[in-house]
PDB file of N, CA and C in Angstrom:
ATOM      1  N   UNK A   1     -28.364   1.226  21.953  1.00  0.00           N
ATOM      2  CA  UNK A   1     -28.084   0.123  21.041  1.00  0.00           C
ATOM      3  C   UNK A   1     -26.789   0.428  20.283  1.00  0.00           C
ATOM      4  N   UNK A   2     -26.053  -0.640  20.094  1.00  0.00           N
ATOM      5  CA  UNK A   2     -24.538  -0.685  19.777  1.00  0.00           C
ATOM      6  C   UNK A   2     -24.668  -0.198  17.433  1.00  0.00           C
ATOM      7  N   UNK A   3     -23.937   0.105  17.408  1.00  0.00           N
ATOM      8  CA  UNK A   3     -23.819   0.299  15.628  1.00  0.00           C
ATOM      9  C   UNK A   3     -23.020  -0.906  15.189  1.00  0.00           C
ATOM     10  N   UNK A   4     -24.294  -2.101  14.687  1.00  0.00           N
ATOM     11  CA  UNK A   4     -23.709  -3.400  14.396  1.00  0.00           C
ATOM     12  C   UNK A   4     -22.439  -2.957  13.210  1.00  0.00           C
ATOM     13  N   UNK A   5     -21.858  -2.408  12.428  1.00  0.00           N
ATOM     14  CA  UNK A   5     -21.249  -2.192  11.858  1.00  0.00           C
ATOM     15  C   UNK A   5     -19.770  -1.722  12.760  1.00  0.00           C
ATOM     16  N   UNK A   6     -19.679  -1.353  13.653  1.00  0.00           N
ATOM     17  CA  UNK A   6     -18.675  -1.296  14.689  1.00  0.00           C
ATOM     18  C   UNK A   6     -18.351  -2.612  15.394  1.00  0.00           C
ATOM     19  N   UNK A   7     -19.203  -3.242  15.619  1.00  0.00           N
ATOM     20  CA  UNK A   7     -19.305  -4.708  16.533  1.00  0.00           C
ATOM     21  C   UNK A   7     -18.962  -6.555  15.792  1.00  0.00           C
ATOM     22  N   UNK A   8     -19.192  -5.824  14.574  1.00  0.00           N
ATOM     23  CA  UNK A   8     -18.672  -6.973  13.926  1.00  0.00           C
ATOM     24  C   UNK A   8     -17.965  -6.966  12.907  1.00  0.00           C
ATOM     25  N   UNK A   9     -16.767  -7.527  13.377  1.00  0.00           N
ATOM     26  CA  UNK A   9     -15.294  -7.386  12.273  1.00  0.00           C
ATOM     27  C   UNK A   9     -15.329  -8.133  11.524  1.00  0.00           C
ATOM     28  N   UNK A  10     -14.360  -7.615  10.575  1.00  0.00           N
ATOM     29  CA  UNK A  10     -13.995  -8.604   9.338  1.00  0.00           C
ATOM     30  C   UNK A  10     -13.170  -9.719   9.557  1.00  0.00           C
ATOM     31  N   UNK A  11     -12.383  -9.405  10.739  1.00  0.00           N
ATOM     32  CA  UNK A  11     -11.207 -10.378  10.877  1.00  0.00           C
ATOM     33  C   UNK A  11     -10.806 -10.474  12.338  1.00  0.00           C
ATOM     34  N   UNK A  12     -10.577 -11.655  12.895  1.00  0.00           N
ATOM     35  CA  UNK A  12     -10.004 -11.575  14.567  1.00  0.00           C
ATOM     36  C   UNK A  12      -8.249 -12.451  14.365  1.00  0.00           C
ATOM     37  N   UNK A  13      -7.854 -11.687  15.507  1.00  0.00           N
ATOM     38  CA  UNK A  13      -6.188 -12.200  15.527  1.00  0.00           C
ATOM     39  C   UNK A  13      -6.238 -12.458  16.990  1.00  0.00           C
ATOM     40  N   UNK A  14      -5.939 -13.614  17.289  1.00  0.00           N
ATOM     41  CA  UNK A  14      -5.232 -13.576  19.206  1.00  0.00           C
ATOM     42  C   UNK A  14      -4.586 -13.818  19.402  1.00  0.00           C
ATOM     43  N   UNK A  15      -3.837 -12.927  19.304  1.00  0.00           N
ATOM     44  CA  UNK A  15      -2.152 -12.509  20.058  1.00  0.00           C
ATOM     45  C   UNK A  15      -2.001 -13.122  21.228  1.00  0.00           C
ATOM     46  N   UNK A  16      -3.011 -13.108  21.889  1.00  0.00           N
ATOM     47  CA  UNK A  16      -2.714 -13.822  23.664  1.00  0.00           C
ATOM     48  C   UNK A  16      -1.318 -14.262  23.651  1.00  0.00           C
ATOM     49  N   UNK A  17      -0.561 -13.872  24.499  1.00  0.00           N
ATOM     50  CA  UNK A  17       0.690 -14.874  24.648  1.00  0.00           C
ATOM     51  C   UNK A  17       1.379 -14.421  24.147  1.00  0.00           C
ATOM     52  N   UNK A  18       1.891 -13.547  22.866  1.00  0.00           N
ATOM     53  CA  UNK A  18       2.629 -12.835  21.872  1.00  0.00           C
ATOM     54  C   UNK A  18       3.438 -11.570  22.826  1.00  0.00           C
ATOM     55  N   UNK A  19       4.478 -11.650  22.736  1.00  0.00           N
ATOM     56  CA  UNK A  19       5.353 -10.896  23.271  1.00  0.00           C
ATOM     57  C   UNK A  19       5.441  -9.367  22.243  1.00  0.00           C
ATOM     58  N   UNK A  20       5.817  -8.567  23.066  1.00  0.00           N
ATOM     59  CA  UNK A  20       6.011  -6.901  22.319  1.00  0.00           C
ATOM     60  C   UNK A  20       7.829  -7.188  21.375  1.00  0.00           C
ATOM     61  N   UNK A  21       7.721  -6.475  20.608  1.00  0.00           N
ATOM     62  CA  UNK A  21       6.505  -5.751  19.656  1.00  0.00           C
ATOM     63  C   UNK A  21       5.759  -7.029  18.394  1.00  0.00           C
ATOM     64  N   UNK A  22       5.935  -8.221  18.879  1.00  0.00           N
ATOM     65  CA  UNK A  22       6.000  -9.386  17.282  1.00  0.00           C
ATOM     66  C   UNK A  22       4.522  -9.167  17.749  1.00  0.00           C
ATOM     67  N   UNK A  23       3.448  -8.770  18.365  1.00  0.00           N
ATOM     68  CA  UNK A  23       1.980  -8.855  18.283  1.00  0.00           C
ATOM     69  C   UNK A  23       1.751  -7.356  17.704  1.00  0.00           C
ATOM     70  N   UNK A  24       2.661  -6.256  17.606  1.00  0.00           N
ATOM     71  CA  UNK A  24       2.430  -5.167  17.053  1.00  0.00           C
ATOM     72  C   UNK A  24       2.202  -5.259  15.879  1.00  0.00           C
ATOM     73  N   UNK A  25       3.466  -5.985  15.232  1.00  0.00           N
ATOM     74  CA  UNK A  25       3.777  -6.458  13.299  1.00  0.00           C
ATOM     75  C   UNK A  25       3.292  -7.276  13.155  1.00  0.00           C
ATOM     76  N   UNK A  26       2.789  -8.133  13.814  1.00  0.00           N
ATOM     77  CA  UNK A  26       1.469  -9.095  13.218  1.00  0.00           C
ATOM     78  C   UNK A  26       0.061  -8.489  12.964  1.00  0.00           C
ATOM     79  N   UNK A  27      -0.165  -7.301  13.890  1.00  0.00           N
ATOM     80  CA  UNK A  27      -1.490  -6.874  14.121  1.00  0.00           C
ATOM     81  C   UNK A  27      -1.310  -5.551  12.541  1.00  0.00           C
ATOM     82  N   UNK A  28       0.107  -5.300  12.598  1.00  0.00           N
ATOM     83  CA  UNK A  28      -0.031  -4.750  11.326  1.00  0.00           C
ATOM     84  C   UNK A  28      -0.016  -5.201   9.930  1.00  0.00           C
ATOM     85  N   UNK A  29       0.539  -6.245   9.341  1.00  0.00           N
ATOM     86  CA  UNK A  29       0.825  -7.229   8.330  1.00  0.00           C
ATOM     87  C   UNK A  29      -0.654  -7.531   8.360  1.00  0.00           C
ATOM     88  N   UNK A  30      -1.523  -8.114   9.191  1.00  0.00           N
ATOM     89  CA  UNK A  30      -2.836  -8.269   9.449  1.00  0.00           C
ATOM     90  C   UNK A  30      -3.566  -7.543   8.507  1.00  0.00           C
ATOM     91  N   UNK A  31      -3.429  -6.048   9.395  1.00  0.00           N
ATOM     92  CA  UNK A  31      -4.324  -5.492   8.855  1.00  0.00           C
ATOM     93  C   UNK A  31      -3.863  -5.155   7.076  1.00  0.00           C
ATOM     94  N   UNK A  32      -2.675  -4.466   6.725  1.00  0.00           N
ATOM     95  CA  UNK A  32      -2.541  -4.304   5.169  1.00  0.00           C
ATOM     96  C   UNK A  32      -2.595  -5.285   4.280  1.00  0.00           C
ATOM     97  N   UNK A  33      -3.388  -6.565   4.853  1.00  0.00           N
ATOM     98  CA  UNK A  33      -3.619  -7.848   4.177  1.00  0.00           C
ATOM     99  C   UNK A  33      -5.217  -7.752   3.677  1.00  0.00           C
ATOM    100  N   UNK A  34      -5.792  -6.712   4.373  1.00  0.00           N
ATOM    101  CA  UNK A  34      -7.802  -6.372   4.712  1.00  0.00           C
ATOM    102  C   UNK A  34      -7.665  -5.530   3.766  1.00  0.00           C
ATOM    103  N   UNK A  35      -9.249  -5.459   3.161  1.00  0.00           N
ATOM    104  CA  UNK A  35      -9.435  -4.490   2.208  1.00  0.00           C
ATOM    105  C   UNK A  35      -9.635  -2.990   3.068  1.00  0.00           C
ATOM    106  N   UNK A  36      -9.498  -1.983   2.946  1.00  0.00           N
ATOM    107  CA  UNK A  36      -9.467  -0.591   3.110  1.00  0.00           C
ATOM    108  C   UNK A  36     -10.827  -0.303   3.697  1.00  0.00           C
ATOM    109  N   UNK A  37     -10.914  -0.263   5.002  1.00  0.00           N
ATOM    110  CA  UNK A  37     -11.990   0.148   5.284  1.00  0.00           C
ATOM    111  C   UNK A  37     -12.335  -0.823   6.642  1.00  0.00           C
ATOM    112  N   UNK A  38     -11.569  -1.746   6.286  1.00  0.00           N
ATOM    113  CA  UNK A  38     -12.054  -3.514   7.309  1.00  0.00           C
ATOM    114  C   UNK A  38     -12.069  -3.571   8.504  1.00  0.00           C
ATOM    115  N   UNK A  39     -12.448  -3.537   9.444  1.00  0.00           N
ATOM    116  CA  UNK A  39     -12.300  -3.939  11.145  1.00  0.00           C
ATOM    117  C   UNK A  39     -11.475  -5.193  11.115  1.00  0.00           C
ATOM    118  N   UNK A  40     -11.106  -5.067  12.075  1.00  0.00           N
ATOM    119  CA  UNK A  40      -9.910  -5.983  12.788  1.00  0.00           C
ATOM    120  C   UNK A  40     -10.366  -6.145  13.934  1.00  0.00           C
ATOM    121  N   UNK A  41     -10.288  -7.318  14.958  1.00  0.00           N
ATOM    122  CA  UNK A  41     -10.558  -7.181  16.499  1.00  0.00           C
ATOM    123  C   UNK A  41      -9.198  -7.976  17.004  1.00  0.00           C
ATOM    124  N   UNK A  42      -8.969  -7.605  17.692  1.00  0.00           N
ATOM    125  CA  UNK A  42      -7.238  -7.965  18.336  1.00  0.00           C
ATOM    126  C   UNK A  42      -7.403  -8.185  19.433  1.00  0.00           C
ATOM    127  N   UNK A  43      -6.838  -9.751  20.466  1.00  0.00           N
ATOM    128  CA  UNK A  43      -6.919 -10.018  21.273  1.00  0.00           C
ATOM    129  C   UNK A  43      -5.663  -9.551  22.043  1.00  0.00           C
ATOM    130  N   UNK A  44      -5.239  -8.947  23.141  1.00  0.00           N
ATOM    131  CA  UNK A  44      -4.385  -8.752  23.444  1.00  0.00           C
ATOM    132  C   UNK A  44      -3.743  -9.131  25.283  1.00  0.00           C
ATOM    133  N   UNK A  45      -2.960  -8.980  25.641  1.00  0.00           N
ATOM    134  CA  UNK A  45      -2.529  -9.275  26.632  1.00  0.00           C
ATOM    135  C   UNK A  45      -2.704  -8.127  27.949  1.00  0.00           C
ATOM    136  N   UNK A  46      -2.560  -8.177  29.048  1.00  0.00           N
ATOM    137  CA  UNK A  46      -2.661  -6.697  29.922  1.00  0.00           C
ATOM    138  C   UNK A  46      -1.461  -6.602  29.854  1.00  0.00           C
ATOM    139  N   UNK A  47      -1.006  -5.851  30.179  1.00  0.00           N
ATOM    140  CA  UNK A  47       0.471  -4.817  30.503  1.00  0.00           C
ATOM    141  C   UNK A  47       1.155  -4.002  29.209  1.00  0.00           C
ATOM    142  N   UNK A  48       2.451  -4.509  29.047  1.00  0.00           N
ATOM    143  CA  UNK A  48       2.920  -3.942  28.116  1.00  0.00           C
ATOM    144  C   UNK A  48       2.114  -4.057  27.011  1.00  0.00           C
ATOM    145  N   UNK A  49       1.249  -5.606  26.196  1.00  0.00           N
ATOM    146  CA  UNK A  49       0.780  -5.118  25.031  1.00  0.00           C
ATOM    147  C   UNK A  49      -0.757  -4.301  24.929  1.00  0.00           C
ATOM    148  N   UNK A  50      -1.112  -4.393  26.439  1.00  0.00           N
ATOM    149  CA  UNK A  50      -2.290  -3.384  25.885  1.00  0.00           C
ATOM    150  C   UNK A  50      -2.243  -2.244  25.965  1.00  0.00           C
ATOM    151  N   UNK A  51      -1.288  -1.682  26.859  1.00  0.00           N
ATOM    152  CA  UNK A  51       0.005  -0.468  27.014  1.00  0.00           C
ATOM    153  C   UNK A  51       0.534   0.071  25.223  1.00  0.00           C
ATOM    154  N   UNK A  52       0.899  -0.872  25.109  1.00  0.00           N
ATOM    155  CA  UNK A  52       1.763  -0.334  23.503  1.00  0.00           C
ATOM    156  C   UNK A  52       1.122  -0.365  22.128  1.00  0.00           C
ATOM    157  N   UNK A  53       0.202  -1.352  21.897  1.00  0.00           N
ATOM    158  CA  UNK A  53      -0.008  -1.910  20.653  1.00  0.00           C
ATOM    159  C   UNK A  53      -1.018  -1.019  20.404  1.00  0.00           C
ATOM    160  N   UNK A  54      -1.938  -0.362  20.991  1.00  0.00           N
ATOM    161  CA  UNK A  54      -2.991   0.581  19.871  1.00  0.00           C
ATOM    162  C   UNK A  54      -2.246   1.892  20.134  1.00  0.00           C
ATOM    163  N   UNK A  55      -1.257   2.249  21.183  1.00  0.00           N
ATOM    164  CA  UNK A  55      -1.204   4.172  20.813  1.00  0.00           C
ATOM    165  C   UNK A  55      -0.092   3.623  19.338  1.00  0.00           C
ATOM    166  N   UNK A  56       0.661   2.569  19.208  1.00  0.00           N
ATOM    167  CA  UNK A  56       1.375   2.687  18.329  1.00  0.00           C
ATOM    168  C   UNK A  56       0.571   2.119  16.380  1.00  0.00           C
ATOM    169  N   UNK A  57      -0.731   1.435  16.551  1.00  0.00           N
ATOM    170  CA  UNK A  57      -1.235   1.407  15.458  1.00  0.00           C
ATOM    171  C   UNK A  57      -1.678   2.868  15.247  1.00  0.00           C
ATOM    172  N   UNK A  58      -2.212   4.003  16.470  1.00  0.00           N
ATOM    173  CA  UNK A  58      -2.963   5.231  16.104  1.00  0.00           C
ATOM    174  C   UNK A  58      -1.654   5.705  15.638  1.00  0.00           C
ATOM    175  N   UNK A  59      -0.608   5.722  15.633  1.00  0.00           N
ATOM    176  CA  UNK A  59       0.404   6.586  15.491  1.00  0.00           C
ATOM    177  C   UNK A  59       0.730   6.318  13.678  1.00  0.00           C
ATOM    178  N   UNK A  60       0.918   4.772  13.444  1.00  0.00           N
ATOM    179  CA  UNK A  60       0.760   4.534  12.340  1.00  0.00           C
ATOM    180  C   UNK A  60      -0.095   4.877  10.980  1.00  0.00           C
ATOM    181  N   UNK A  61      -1.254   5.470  11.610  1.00  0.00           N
ATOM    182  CA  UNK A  61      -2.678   5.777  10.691  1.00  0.00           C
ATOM    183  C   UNK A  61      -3.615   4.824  11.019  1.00  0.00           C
ATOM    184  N   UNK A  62      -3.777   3.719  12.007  1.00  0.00           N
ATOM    185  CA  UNK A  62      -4.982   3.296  12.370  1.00  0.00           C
ATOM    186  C   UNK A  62      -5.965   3.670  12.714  1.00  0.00           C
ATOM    187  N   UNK A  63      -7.165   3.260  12.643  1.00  0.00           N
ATOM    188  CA  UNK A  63      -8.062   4.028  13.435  1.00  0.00           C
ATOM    189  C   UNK A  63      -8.440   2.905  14.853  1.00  0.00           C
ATOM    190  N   UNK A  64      -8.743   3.120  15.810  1.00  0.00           N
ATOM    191  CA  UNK A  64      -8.956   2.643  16.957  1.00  0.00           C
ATOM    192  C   UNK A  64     -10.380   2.948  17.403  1.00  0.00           C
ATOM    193  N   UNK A  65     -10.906   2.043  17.503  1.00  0.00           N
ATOM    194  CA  UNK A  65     -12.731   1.798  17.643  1.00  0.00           C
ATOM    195  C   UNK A  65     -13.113   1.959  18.874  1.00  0.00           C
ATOM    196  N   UNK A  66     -12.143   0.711  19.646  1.00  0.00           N
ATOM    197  CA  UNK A  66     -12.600   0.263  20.691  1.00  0.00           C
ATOM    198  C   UNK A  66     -11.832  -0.524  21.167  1.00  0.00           C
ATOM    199  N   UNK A  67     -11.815  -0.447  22.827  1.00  0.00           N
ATOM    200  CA  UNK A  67     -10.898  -1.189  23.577  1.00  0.00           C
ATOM    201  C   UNK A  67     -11.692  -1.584  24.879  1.00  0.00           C
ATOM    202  N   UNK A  68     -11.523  -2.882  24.859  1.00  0.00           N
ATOM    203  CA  UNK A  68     -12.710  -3.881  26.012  1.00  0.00           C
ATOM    204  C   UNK A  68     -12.063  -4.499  26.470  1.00  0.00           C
ATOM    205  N   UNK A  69     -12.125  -4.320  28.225  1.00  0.00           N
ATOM    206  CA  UNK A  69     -11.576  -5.701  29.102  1.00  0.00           C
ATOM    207  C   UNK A  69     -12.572  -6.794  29.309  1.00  0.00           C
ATOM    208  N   UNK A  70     -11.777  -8.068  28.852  1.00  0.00           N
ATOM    209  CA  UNK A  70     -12.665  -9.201  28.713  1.00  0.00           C
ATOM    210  C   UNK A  70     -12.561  -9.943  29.973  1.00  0.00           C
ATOM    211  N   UNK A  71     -11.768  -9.441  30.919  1.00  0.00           N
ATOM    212  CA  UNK A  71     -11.500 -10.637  32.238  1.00  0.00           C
ATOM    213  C   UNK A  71     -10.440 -11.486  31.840  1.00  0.00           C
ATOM    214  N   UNK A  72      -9.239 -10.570  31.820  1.00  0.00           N
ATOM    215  CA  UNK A  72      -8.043 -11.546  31.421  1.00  0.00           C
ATOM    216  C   UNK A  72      -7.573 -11.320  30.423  1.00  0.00           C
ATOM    217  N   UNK A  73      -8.088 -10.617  29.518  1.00  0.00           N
ATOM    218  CA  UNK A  73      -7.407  -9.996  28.015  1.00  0.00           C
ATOM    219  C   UNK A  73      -7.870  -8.684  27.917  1.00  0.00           C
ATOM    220  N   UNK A  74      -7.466  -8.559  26.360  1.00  0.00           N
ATOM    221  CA  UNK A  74      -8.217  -7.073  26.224  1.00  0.00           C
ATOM    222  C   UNK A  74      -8.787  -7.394  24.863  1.00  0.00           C
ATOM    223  N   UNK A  75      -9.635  -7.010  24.259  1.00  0.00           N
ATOM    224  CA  UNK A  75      -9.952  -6.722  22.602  1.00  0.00           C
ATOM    225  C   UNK A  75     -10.059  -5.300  22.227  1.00  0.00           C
ATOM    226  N   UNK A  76      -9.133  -5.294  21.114  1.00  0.00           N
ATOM    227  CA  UNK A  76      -8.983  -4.048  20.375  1.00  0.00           C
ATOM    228  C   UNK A  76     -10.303  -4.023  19.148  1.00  0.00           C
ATOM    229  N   UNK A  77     -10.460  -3.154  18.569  1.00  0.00           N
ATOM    230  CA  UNK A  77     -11.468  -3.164  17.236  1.00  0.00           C
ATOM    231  C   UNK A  77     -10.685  -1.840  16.382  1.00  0.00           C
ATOM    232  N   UNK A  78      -9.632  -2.098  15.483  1.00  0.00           N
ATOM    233  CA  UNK A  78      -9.102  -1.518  14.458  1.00  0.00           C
ATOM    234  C   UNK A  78      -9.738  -1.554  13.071  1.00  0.00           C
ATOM    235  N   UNK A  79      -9.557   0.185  12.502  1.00  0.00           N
ATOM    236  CA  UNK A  79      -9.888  -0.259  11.417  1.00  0.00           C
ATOM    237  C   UNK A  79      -8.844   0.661  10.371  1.00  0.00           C
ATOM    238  N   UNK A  80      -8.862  -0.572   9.197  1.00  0.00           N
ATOM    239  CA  UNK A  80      -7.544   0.085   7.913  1.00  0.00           C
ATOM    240  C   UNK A  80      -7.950   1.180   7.613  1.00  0.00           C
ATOM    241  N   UNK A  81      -7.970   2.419   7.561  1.00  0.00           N
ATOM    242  CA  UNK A  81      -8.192   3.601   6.929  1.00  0.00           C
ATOM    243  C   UNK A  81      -8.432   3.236   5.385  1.00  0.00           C
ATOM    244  N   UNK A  82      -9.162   4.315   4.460  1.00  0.00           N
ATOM    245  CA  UNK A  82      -9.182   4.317   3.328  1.00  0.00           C
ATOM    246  C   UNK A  82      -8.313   5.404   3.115  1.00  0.00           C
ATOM    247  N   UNK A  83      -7.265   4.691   2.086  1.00  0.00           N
ATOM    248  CA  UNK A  83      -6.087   5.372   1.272  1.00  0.00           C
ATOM    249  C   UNK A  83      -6.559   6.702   0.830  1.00  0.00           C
TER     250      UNK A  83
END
């Protein structure tokens, strides 16, 4: 059984369609908009943005939950670190 607290975010963004990097700085502006602590789920594209956009939020201080192929996208599950 899944840890409903992992599975359901505070907030969804779908990038679908969003070219690199403007779905990176959206997915970040996003998140420092959430209170400290918040899940995020991020829809993303295959190739380059599912390629780029979470090693570069982990690099930032994100934390990275989870990454799911949906059949045609991807969903990320980020969460804001506490300061």
């Amino acid at each position: 059984m899944s840890n409903p607290a992992l599975s359901t975010p505070d907030a969804h963004l779908d990038l679908r369609g969003t070219p690199c990097p403007i779905n990176f700085v959206r997915t970040k502006l996003r998140l420092e908009q959430m209170s400290q602590g918040s899940l995020l789920e991020v829809w993303l594209d295959p190739g380059e943005p599912i390629e780029q956009v979470p090693d570069s939020l982990v690099m930032e201080g994100y934390q990275l939950e989870q990454v799911e192929d949906r059949n045609g996208f991807f969903a990320i599950l980020v969460r804001r670190p506490l300061d």
